[in-house]
Protein backbone atom coordinates (compact mmCIF):
# COMPACT_ATOMS: atom_id res chain seq x y z
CA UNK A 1 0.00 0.00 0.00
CA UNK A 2 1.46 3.65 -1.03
CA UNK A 3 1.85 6.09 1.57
CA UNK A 4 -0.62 8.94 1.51
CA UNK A 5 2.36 11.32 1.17
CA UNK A 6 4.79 9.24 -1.57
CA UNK A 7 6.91 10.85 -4.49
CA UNK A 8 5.25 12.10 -7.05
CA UNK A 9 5.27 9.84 -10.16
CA UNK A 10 5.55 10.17 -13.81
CA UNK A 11 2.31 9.66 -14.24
CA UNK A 12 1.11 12.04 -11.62
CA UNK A 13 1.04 16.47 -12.44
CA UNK A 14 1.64 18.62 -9.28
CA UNK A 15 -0.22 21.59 -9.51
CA UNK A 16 -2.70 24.12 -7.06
CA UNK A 17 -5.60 25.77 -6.61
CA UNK A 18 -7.78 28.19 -5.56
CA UNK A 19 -11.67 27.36 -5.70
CA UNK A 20 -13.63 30.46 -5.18
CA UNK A 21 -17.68 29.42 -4.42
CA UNK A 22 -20.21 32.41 -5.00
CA UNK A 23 -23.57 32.30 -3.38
CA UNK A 24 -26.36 33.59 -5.29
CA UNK A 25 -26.12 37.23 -5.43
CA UNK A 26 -28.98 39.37 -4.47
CA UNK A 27 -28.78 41.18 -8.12
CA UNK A 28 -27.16 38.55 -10.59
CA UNK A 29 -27.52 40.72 -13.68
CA UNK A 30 -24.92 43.23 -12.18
CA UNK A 31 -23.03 40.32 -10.28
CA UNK A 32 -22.37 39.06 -13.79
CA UNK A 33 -21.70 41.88 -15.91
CA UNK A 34 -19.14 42.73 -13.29
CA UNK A 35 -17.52 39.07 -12.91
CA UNK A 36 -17.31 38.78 -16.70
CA UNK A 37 -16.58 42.26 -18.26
CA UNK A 38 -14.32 43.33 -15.55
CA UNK A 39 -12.62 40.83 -13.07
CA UNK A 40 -12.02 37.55 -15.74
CA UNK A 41 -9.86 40.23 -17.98
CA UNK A 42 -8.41 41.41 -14.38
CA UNK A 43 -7.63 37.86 -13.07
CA UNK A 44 -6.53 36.95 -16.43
CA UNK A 45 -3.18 39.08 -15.96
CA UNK A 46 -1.96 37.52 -12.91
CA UNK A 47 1.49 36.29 -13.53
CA UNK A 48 1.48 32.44 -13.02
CA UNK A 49 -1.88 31.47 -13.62
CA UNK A 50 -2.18 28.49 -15.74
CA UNK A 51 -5.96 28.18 -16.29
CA UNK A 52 -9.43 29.69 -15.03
CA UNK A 53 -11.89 27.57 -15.22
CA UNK A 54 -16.00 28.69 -14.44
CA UNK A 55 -18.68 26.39 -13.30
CA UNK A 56 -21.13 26.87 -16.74
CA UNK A 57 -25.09 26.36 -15.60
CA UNK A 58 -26.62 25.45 -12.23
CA UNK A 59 -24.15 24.37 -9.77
CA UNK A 60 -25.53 21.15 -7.99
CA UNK A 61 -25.35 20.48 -4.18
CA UNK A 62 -25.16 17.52 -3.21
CA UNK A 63 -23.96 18.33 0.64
CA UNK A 64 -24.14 21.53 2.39
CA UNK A 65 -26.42 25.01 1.61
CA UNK A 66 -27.78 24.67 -1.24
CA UNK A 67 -27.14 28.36 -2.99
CA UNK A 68 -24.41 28.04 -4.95
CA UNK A 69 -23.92 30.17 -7.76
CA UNK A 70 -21.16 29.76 -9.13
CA UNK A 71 -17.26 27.87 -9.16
CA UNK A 72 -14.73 29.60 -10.20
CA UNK A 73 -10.89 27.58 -10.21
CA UNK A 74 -7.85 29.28 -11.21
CA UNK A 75 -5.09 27.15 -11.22
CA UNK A 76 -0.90 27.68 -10.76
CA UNK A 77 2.16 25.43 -11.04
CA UNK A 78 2.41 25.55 -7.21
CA UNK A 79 1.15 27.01 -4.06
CA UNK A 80 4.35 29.13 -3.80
CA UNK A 81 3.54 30.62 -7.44
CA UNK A 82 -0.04 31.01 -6.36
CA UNK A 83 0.69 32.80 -3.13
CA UNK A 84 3.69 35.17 -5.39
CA UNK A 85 0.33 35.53 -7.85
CA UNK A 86 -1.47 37.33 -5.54
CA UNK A 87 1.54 39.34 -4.22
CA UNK A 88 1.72 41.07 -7.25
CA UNK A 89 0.26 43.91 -8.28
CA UNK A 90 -2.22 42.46 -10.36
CA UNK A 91 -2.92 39.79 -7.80
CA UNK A 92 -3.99 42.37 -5.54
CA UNK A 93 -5.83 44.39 -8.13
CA UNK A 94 -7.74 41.25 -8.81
CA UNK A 95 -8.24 40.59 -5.16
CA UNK A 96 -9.57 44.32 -4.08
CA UNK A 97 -11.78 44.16 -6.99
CA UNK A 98 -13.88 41.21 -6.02
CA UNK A 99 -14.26 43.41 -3.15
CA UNK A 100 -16.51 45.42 -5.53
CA UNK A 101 -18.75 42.64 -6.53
CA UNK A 102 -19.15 40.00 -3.64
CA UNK A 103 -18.05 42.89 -0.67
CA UNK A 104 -19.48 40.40 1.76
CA UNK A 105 -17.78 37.36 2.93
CA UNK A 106 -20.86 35.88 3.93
CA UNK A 107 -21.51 35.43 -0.04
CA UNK A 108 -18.25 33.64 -1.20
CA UNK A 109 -15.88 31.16 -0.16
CA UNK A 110 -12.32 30.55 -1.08
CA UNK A 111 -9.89 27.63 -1.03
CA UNK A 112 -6.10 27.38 -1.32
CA UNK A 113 -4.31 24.21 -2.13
CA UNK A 114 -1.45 21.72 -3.55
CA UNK A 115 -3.01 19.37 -5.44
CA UNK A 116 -1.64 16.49 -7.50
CA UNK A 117 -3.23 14.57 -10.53
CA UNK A 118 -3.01 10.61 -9.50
């Protein structure tokens, strides 16, 4: 049996991630016009990032509240280059901005991590 923590493989891609989980938003017509026109193209310039990926139709819950609007994942070689992503200047332009469209926490959740392919 491999150990939970073994050398990565050949066959295996490090990688990380952040998951960002929107709740609906009380007005979704500006919550979207704002997400697409103005933070994508923002987020898009961060150095690092390797792909961001959107959830595309209703999200389904199968455990927990069940208002979830929307997945974004953004994804970096590492969780070093993800944490010198957001560092930058375009990392926190990105960051303060979704302070513009989701201002309360209450409404989104965020997730930082390592990940491997296996």
């Amino acid at each position: 049996m491999k150990s939970r923590h073994h050398q990565i493989g050949k066959r295996e891609t490090a990688m990380a991630g952040m998951v960002v989980i929107y709740k609906k938003p009380a007005d979704v017509k500006a919550f979207e016009k704002h997400y697409f026109e103005t933070h994508i193209p923002l987020a898009k310039k961060i150095p690092g990032l390797r792909k961001y990926e959107i959830s595309h139709g209703p999200v389904t819950v199968i455990a927990g509240p069940p208002d979830v609007y929307l997945v974004g994942t953004l994804h970096f070689d590492d969780l070093e280059a993800l944490k010198k992503a957001f560092a930058s200047p375009e990392g926190r332009a990105a960051a303060a901005d979704r302070q513009l469209y989701a201002p309360d926490d209450s409404g989104v959740q965020m997730f930082l991590f390592d990940s491997r392919e296996v």
